[in-house]
N, C-alpha and C. Protein backbone atom coordinates (compact mmCIF):
# COMPACT_ATOMS: atom_id res chain seq x y z
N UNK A 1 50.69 21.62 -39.16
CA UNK A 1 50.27 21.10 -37.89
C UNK A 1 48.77 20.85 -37.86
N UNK A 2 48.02 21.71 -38.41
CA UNK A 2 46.36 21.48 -38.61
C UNK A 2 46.24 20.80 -38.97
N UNK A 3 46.81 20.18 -40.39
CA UNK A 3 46.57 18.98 -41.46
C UNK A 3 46.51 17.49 -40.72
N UNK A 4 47.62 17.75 -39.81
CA UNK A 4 48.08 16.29 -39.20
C UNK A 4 47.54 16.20 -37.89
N UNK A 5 46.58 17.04 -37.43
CA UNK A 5 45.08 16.96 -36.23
C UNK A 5 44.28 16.14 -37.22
N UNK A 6 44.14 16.56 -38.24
CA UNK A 6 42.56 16.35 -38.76
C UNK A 6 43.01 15.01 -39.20
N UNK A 7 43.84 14.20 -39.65
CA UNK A 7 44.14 13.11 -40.43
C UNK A 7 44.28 12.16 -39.27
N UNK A 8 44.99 12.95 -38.24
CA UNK A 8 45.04 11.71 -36.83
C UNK A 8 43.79 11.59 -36.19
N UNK A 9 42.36 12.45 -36.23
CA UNK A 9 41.70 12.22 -35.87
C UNK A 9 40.19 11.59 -36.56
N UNK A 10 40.80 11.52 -38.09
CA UNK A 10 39.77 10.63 -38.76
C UNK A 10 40.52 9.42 -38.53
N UNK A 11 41.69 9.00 -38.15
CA UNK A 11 42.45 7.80 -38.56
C UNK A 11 42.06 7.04 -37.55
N UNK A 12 41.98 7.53 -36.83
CA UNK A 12 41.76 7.31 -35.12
C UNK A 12 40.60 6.44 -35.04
N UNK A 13 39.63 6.66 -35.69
CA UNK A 13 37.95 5.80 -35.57
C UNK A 13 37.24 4.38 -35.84
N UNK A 14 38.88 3.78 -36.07
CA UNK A 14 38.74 2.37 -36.22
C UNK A 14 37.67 1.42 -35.18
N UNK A 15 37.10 0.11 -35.19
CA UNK A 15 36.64 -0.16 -34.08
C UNK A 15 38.01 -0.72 -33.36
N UNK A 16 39.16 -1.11 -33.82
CA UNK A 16 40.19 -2.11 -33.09
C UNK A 16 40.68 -0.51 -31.93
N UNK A 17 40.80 0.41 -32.37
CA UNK A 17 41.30 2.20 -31.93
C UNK A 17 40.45 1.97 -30.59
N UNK A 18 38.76 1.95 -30.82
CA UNK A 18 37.99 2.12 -29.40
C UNK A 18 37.76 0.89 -28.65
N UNK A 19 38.04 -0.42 -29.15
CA UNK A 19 38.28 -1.47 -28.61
C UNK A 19 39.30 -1.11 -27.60
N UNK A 20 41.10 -1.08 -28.37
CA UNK A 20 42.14 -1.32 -27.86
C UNK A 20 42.84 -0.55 -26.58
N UNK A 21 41.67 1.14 -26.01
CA UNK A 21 41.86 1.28 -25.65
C UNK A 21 42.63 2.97 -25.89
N UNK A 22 42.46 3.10 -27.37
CA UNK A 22 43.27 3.99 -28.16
C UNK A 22 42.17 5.25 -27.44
N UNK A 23 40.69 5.03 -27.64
CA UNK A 23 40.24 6.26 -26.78
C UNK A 23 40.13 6.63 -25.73
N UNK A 24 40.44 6.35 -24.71
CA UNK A 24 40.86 6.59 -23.24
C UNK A 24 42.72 7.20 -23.49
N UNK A 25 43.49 7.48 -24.61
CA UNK A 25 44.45 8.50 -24.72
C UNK A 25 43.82 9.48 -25.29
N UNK A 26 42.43 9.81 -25.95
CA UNK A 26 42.51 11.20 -26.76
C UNK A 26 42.54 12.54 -25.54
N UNK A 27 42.50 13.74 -26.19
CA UNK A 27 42.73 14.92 -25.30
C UNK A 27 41.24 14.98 -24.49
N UNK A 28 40.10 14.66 -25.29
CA UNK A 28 38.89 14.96 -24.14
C UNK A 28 38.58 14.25 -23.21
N UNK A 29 38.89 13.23 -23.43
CA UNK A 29 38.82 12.25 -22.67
C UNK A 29 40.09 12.40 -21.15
N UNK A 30 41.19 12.72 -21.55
CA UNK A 30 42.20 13.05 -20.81
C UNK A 30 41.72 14.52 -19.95
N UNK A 31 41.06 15.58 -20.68
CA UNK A 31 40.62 16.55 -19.72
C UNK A 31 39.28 16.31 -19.01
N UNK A 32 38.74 15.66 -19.22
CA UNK A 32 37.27 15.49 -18.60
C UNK A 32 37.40 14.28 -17.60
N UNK A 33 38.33 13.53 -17.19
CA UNK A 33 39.10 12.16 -16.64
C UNK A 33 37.60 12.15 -15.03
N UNK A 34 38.44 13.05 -14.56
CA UNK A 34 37.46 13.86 -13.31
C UNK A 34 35.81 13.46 -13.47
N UNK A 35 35.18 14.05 -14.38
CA UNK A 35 33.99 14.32 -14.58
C UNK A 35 33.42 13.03 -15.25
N UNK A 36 34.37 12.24 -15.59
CA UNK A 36 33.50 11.07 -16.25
C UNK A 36 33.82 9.93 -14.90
N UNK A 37 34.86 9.92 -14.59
CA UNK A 37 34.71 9.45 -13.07
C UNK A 37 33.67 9.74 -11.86
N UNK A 38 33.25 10.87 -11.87
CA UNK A 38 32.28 11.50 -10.74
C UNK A 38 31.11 10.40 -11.75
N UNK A 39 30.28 10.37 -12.89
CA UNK A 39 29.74 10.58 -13.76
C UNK A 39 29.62 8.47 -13.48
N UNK A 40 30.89 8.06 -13.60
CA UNK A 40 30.54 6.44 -13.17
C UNK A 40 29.87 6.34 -12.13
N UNK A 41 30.80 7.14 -10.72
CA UNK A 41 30.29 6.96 -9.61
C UNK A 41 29.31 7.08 -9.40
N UNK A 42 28.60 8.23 -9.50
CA UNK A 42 26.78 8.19 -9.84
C UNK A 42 26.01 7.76 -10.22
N UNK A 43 26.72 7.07 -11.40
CA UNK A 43 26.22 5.55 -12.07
C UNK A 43 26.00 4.35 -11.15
N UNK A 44 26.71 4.10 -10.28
CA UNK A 44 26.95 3.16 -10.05
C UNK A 44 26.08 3.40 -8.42
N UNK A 45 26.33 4.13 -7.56
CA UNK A 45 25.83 5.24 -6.45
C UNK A 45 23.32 4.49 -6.32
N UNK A 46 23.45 5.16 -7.68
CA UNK A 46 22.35 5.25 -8.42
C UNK A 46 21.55 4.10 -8.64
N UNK A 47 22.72 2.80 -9.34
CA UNK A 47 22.31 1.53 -9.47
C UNK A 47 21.90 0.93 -7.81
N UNK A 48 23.09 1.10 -7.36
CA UNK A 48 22.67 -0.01 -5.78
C UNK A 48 21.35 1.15 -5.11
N UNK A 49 21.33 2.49 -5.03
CA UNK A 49 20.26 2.73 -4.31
C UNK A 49 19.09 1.87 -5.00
N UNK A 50 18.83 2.20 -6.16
CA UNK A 50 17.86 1.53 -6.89
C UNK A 50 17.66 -0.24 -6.66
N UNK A 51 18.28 -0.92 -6.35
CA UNK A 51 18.95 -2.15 -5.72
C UNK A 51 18.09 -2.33 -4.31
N UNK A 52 18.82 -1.42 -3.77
CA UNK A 52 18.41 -1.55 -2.31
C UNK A 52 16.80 -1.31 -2.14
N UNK A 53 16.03 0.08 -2.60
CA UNK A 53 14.93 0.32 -2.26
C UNK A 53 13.93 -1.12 -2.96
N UNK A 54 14.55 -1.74 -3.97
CA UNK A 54 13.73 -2.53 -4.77
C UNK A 54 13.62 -3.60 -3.43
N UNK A 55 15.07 -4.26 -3.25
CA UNK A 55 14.71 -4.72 -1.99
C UNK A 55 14.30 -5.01 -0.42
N UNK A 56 14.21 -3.77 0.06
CA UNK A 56 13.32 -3.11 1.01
C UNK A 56 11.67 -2.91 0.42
N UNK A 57 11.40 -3.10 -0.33
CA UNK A 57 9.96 -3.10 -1.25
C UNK A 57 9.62 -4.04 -0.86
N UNK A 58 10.40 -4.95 -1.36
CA UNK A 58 10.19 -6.21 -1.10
C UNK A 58 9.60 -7.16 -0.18
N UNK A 59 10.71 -6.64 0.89
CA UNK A 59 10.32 -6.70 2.28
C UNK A 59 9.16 -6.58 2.75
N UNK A 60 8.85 -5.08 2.59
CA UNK A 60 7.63 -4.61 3.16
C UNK A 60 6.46 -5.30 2.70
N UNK A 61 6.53 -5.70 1.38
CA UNK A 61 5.57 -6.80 0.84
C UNK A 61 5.32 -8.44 1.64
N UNK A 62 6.20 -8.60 1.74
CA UNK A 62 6.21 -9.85 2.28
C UNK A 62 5.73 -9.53 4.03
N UNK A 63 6.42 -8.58 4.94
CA UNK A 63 5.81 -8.43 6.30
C UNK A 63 4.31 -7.91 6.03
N UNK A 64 3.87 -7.23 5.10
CA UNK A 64 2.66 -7.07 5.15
C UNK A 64 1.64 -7.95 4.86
N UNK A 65 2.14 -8.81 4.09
CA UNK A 65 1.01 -10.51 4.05
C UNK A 65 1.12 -11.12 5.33
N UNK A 66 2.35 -11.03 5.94
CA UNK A 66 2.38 -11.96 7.54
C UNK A 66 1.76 -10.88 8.38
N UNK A 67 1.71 -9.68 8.62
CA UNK A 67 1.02 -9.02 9.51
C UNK A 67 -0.66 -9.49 8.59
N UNK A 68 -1.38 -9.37 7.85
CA UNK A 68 -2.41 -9.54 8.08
C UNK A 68 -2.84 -11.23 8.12
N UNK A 69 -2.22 -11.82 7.68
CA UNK A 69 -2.08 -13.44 8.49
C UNK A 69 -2.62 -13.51 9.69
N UNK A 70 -1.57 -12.92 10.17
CA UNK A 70 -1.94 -12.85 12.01
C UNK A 70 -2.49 -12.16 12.12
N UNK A 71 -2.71 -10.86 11.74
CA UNK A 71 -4.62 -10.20 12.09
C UNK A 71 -5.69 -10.93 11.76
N UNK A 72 -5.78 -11.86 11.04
CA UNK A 72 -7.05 -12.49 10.89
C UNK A 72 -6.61 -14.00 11.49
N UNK A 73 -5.86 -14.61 12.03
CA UNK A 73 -5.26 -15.26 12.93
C UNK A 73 -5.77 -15.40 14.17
N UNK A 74 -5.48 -13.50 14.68
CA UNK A 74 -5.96 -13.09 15.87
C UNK A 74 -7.40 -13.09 16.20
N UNK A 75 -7.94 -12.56 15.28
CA UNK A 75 -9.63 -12.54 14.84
C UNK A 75 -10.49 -13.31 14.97
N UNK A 76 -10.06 -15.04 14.39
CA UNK A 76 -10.36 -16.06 14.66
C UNK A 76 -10.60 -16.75 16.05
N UNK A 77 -9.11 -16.71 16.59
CA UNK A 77 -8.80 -17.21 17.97
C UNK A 77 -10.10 -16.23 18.53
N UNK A 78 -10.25 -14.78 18.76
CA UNK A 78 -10.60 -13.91 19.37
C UNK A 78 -12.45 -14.62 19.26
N UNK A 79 -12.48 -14.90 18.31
CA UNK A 79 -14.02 -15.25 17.95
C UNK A 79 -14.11 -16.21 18.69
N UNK A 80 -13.69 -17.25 18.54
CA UNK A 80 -13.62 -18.88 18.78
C UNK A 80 -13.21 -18.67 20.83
N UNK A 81 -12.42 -17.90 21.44
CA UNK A 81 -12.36 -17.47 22.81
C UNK A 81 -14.25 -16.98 23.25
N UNK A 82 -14.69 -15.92 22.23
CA UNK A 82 -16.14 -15.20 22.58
C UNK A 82 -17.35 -16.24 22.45
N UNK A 83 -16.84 -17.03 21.72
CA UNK A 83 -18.12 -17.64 21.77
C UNK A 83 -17.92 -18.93 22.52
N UNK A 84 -16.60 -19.19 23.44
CA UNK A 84 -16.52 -20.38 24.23
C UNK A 84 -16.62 -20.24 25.67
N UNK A 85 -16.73 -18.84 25.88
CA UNK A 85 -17.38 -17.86 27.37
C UNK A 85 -18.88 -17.54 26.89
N UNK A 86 -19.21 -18.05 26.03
CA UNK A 86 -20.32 -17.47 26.49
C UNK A 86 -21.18 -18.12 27.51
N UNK A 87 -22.38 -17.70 28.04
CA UNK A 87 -22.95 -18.52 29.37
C UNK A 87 -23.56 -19.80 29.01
N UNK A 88 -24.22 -19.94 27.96
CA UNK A 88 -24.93 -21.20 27.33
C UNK A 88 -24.15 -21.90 27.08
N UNK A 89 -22.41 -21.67 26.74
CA UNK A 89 -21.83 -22.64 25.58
C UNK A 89 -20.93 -23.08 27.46
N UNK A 90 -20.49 -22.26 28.13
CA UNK A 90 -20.52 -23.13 29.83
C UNK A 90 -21.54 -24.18 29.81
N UNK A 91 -22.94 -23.77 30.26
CA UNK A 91 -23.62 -24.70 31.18
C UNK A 91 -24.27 -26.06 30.07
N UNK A 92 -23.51 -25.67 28.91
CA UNK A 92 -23.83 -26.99 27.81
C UNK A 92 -22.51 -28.32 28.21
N UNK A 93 -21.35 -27.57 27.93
CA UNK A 93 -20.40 -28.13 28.47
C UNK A 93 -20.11 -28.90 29.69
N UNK A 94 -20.78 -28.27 31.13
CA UNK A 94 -21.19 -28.50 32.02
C UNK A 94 -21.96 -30.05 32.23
N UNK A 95 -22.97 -29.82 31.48
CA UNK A 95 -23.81 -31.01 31.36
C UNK A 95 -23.53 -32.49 30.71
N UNK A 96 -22.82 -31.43 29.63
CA UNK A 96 -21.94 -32.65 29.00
C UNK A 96 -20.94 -33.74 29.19
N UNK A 97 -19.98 -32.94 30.59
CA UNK A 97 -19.09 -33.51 31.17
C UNK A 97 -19.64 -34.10 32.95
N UNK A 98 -21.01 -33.58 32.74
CA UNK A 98 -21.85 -34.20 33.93
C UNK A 98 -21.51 -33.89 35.09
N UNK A 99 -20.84 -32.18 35.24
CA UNK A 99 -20.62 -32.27 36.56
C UNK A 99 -22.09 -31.03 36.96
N UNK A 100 -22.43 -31.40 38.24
CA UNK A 100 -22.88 -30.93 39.37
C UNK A 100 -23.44 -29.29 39.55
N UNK A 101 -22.79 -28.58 38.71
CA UNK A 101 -22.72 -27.17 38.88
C UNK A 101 -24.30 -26.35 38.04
N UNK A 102 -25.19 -25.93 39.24
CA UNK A 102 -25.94 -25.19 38.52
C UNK A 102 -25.66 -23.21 38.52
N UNK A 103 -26.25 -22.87 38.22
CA UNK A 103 -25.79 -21.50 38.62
C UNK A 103 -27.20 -21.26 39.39
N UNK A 104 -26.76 -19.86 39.91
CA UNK A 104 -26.96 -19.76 41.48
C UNK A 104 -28.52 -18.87 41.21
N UNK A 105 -29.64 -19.12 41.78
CA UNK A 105 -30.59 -18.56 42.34
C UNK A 105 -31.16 -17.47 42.54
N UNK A 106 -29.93 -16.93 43.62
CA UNK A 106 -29.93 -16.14 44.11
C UNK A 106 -29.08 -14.83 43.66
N UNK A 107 -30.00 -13.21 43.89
CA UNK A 107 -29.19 -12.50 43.54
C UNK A 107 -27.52 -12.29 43.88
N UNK A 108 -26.37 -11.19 43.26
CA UNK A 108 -25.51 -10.91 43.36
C UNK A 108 -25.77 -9.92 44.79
N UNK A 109 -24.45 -9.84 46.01
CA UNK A 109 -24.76 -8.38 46.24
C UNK A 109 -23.34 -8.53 46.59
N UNK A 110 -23.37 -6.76 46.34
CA UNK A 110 -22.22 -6.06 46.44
C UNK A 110 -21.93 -5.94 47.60
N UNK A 111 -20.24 -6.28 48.32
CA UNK A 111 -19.58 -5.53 49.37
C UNK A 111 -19.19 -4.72 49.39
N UNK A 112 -18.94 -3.72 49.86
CA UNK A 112 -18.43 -2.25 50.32
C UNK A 112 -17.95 -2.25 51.34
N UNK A 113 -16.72 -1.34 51.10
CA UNK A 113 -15.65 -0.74 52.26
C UNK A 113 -16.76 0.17 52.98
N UNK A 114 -16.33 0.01 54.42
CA UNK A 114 -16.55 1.11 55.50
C UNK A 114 -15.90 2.49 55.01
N UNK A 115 -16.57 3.33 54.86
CA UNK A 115 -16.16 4.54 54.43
C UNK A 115 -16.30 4.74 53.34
N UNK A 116 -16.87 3.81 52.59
CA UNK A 116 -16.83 4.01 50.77
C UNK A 116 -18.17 4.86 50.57
């Protein structure tokens, strides 16, 4: 019975044997069935997380060029608003479009509530 283990299991090592399917019948393979299954699944578990975070990376790459886009977007506008209030860049405009409006003379004064 020993003799004819050892002869079936050198005989066994053909490539057509692990091609055809012949090793998915040996005994370790048959007791370990479980564990090489868990062993894909983790494989595989493993691959798509790796998958996924690559493409969530991704992501974050790409929203982070459009968020600072529009921060320096904002920046611009924000500049180009400050310097079109300012008081000189009014009463240039003013003149330019020829209307009428000087500014006023006279001081500001404050109203106040009765009781304030």
């Amino acid at each position: 019975m020993l003799v004819s283990k050892q002869t079936k299991k050198k005989k066994k090592k053909t490539l057509s044997h692990i091609f055809g399917g012949g090793l998915l019948t040996e005994d370790f393979v048959i007791r370990q069935f479980k564990l090489l299954v868990l062993i894909v699944f983790l494989i595989i578990i493993f691959i798509s997380n790796r998958y996924y975070c690559m493409k969530k990376l991704t992501e974050i790459e790409n929203l982070t060029t459009i968020l600072q886009d529009v921060k320096y977007e904002s920046l611009i506008i924000s500049t180009e608003l400050t310097s079109s209030c300012r008081r000189s860049h009014i009463e240039e405009m003013l003149i330019n479009k020829g209307i009428e409006l000087r500014p006023s003379k006279a001081s500001v004064y404050e109203i106040h509530r009765y009781g304030d």
